[in-house]
C-alpha atoms as a PDB file:
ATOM      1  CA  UNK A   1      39.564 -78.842 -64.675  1.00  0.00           C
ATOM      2  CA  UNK A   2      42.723 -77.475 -62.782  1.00  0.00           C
ATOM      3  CA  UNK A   3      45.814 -77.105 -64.720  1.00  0.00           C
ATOM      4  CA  UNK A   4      48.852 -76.781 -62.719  1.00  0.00           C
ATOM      5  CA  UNK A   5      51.326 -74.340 -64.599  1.00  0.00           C
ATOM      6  CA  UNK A   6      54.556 -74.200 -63.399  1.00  0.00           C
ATOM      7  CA  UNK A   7      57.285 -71.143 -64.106  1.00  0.00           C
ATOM      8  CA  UNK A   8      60.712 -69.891 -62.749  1.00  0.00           C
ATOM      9  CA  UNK A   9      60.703 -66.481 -60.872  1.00  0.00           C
ATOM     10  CA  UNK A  10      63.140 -64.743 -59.451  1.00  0.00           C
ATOM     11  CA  UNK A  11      62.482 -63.892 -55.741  1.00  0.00           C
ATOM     12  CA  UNK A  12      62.426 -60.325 -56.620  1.00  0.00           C
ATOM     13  CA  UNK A  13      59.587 -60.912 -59.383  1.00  0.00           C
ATOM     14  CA  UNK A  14      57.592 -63.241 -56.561  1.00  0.00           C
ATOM     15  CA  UNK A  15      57.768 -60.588 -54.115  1.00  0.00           C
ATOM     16  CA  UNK A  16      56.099 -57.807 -56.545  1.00  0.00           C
ATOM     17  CA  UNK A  17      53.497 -60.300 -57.563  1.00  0.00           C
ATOM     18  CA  UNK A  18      52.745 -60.802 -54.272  1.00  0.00           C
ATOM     19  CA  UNK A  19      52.601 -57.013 -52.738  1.00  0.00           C
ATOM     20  CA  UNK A  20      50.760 -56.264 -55.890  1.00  0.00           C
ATOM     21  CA  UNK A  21      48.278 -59.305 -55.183  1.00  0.00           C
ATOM     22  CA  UNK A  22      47.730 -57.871 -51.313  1.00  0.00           C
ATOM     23  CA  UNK A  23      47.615 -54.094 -52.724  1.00  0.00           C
ATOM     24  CA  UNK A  24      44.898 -55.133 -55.003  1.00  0.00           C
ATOM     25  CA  UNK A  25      43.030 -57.136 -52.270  1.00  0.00           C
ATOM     26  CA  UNK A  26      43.076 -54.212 -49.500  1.00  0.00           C
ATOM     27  CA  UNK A  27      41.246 -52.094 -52.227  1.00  0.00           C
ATOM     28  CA  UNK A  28      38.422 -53.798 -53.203  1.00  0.00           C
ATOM     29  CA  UNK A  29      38.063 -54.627 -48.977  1.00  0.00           C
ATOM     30  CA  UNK A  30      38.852 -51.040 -47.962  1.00  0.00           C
ATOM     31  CA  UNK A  31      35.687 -49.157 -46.481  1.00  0.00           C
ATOM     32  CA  UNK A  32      35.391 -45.695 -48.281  1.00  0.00           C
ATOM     33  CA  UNK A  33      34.090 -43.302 -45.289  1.00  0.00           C
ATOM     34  CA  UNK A  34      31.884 -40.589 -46.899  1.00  0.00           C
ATOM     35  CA  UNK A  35      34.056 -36.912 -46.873  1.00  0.00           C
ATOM     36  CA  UNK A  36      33.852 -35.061 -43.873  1.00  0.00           C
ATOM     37  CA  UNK A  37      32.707 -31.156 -43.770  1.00  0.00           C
ATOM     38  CA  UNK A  38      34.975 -29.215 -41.552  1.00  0.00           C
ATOM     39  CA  UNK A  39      34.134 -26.034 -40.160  1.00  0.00           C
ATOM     40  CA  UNK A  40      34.824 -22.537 -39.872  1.00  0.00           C
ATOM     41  CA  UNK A  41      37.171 -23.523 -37.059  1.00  0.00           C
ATOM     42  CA  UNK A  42      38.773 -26.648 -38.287  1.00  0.00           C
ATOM     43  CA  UNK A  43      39.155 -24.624 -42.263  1.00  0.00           C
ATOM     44  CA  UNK A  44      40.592 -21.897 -40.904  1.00  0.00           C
ATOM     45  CA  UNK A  45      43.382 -24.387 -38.947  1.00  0.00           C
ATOM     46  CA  UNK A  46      43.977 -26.372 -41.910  1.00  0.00           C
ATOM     47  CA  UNK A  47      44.462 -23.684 -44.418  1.00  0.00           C
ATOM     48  CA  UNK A  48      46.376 -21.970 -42.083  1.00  0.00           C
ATOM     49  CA  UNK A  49      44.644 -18.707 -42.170  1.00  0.00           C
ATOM     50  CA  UNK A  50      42.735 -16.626 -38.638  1.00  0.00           C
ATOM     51  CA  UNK A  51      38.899 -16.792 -39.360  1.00  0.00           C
ATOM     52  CA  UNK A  52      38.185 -13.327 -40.059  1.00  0.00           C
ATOM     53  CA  UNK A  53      40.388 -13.886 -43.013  1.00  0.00           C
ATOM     54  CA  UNK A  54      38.340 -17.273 -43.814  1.00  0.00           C
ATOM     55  CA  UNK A  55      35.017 -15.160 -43.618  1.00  0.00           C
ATOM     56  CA  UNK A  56      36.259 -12.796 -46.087  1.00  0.00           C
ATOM     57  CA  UNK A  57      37.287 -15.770 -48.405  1.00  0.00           C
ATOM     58  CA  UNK A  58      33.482 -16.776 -48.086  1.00  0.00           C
ATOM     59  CA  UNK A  59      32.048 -13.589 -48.681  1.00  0.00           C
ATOM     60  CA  UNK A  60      34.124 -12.593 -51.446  1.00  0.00           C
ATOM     61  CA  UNK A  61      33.112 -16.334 -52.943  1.00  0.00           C
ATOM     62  CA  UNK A  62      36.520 -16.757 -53.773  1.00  0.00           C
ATOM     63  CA  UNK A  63      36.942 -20.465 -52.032  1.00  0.00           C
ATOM     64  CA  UNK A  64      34.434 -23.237 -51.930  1.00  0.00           C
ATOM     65  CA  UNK A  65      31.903 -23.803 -48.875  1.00  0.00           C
ATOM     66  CA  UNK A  66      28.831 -24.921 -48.639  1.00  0.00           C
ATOM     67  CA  UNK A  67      26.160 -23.009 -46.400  1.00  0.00           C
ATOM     68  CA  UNK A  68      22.944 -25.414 -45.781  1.00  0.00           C
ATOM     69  CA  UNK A  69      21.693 -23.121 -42.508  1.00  0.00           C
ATOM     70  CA  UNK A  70      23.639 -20.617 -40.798  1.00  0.00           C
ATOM     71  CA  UNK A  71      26.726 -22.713 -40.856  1.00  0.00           C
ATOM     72  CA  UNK A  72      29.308 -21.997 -43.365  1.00  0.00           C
ATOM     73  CA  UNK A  73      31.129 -25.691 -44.277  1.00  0.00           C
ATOM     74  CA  UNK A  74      34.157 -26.626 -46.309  1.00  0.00           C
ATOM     75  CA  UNK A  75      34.809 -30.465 -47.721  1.00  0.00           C
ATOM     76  CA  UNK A  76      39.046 -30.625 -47.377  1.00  0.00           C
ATOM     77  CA  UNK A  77      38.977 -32.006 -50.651  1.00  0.00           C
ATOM     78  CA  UNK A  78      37.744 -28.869 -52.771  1.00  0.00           C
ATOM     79  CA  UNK A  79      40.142 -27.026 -49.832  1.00  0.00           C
ATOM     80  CA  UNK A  80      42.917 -28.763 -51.510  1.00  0.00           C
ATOM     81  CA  UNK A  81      42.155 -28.275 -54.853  1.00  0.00           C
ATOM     82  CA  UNK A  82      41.319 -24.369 -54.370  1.00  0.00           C
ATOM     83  CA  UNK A  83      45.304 -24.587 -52.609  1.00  0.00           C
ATOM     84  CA  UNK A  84      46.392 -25.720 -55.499  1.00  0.00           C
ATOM     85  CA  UNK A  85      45.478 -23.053 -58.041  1.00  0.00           C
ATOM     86  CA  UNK A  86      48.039 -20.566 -55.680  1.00  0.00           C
ATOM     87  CA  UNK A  87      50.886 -22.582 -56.367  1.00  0.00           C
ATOM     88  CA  UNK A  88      53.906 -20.753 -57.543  1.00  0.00           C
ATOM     89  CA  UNK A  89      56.099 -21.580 -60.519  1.00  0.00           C
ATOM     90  CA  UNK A  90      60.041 -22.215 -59.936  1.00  0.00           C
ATOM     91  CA  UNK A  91      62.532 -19.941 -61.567  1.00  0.00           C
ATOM     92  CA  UNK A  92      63.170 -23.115 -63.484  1.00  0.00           C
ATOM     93  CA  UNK A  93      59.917 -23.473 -65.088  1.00  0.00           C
ATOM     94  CA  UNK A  94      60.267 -19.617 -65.950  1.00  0.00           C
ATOM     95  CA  UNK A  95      63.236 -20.771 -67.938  1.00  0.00           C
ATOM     96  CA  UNK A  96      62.214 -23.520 -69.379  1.00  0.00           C
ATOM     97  CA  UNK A  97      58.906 -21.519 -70.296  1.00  0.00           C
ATOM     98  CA  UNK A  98      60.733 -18.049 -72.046  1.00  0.00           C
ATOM     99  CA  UNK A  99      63.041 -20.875 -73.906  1.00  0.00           C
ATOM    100  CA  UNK A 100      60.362 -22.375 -74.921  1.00  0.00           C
ATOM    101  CA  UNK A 101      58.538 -19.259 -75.952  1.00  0.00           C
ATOM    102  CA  UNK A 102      61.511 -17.739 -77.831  1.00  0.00           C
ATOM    103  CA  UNK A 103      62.278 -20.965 -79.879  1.00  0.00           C
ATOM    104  CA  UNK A 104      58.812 -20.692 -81.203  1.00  0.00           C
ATOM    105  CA  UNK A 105      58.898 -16.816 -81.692  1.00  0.00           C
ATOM    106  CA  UNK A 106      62.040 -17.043 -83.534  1.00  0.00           C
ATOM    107  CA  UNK A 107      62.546 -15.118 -86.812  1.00  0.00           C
END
């Protein structure tokens, strides 16, 4: 049985229903490549860094790679994620932190 409902929008609220209606639609028909390995050469390039320095990295086992034969690989994913735990805090997350710190340890 089809019921035909029938409601005022504002063009505004049609348009968001709309793009939200495509957005949902390219999703579900989006085709999910599997992740790419890079190598040495292509790591090294997207991190920024000369090879040597890359090597070291892998022998120290301080970034993620995967070695299935002689060739050292790197999935840009984990790349990002290792990038991330070298991020830097702002002078105004120091501040917020030692206010924060000496509003707790207040006597």
């Amino acid at each position: 049985m089809n019921e035909n409902i029938f409601i005022s929008l504002s063009k505004e609220e049609f348009q968001f229903l709309i793009k939200q209606a495509i957005n949902e639609e390219l999703k579900h028909h989006q085709s999910k490549e599997p992740e790419r390995f890079l190598n040495t050469d292509e790591a090294a390039i997207y991190l920024r860094i000369s090879k040597s320095h890359l090597y070291k990295l892998t022998m120290g086992r301080t970034i993620p790679f995967y070695k299935p034969s002689k060739v050292i690989l790197f999935k840009k994913s984990e790349l990002d994620e290792w990038l991330k735990t070298f991020r830097v805090i702002t002078e105004e997350e120091i501040d917020k932190e030692a206010e924060s710190y000496l509003m707790k340890n207040k006597k």
